[in-house]
Protein backbone atom coordinates (compact mmCIF):
# COMPACT_ATOMS: atom_id res chain seq x y z
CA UNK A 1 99.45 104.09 86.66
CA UNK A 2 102.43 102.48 88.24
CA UNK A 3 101.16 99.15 86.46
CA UNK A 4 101.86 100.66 82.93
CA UNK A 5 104.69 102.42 83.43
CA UNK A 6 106.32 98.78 84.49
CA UNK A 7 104.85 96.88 82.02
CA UNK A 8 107.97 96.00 80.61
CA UNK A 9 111.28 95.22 82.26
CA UNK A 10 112.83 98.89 83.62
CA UNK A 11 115.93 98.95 85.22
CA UNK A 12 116.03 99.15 89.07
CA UNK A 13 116.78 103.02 89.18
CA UNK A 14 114.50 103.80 86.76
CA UNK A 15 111.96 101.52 88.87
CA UNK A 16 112.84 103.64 92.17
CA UNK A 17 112.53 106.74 90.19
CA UNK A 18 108.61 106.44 88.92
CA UNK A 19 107.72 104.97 92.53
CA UNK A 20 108.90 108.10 93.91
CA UNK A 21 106.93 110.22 91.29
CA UNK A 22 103.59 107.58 92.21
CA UNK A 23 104.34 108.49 95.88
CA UNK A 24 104.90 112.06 95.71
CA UNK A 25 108.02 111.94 96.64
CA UNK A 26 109.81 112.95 93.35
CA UNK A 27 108.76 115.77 91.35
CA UNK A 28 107.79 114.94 87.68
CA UNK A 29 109.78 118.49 87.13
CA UNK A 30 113.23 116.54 87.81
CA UNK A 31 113.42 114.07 84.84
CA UNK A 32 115.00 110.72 85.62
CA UNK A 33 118.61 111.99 83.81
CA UNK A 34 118.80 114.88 86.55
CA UNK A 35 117.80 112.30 89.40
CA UNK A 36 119.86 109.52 88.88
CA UNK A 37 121.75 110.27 91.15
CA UNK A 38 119.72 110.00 93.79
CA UNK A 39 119.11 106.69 93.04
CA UNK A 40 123.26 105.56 92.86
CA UNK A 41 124.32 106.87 96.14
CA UNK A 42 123.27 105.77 98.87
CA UNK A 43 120.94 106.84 101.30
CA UNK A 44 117.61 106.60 102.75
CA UNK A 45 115.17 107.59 99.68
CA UNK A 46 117.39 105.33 97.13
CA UNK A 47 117.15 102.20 100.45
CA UNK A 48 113.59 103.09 100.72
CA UNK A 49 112.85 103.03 97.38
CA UNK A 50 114.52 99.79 96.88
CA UNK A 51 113.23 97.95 99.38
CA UNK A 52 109.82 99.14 98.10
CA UNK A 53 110.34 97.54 94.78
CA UNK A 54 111.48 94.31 96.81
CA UNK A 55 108.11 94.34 98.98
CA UNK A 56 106.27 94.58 95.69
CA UNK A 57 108.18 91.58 94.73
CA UNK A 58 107.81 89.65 97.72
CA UNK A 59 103.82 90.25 96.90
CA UNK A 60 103.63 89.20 93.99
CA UNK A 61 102.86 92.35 91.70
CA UNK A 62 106.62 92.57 90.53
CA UNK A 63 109.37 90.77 89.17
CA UNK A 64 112.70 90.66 89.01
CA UNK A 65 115.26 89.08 87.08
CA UNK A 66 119.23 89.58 87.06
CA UNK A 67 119.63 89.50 90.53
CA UNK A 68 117.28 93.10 91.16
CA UNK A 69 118.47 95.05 88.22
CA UNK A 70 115.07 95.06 86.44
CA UNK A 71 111.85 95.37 87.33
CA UNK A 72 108.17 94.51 85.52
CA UNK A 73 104.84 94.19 86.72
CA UNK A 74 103.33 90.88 86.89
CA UNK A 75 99.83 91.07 88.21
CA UNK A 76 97.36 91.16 85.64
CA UNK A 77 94.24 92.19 87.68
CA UNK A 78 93.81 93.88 90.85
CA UNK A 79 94.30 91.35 93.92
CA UNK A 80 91.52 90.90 96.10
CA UNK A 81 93.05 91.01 99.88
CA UNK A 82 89.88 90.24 101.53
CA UNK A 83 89.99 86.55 99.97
C-alpha cells in the first residue's frame, strides 16, 4: 500500500517514483536507481507526479517538510468523504 511504503519520510523522487508504480504508470521492473532520472528532468510524468504528492498534501494524507524534499504519510485511518 502506498500508506506503508511512506510511512516514514522518503525523499520527493523516491515519493514520485512508488506513486507511479501505485498508478501503473512505472513498472516495478525499472528499480528506482534506473528511473531517477525520470524524476530530475523535467517533464510531464516528473510535474505530474509532483503535483500529485502536493494534492495529497493539500488533503491532508501527506506531509512535507524541507520545503517538498520529503514526503510521509500522515493519515492514520481511512478518511470518510461522505462526512
Amino acid at each position: 500500500m502506498f500508506a506503508e511504503d511512506l510511512e516514514d519520510w522518503v525523499d520527493w523522487d523516491q515519493a514520485a517514483y512508488v506513486l507511479g508504480l501505485r498508478l501503473g504508470a512505472i513498472t516495478a521492473e525499472v528499480p528506482f536507481s534506473k528511473s531517477k532520472r525520470l524524476f530530475w528532468e523535467d517533464g510531464p510524468v516528473s510535474r505530474g507526479l509532483h503535483a500529485a504528492l502536493l494534492a495529497l498534501v493539500e488533503a491532508g494524507l501527506l506531509e512535507t517538510r524541507d520545503e517538498e524534499a520529503q514526503f510521509r504519510w500522515v493519515s492514520t485511518k481511512p478518511l470518510n468523504v461522505f462526512d
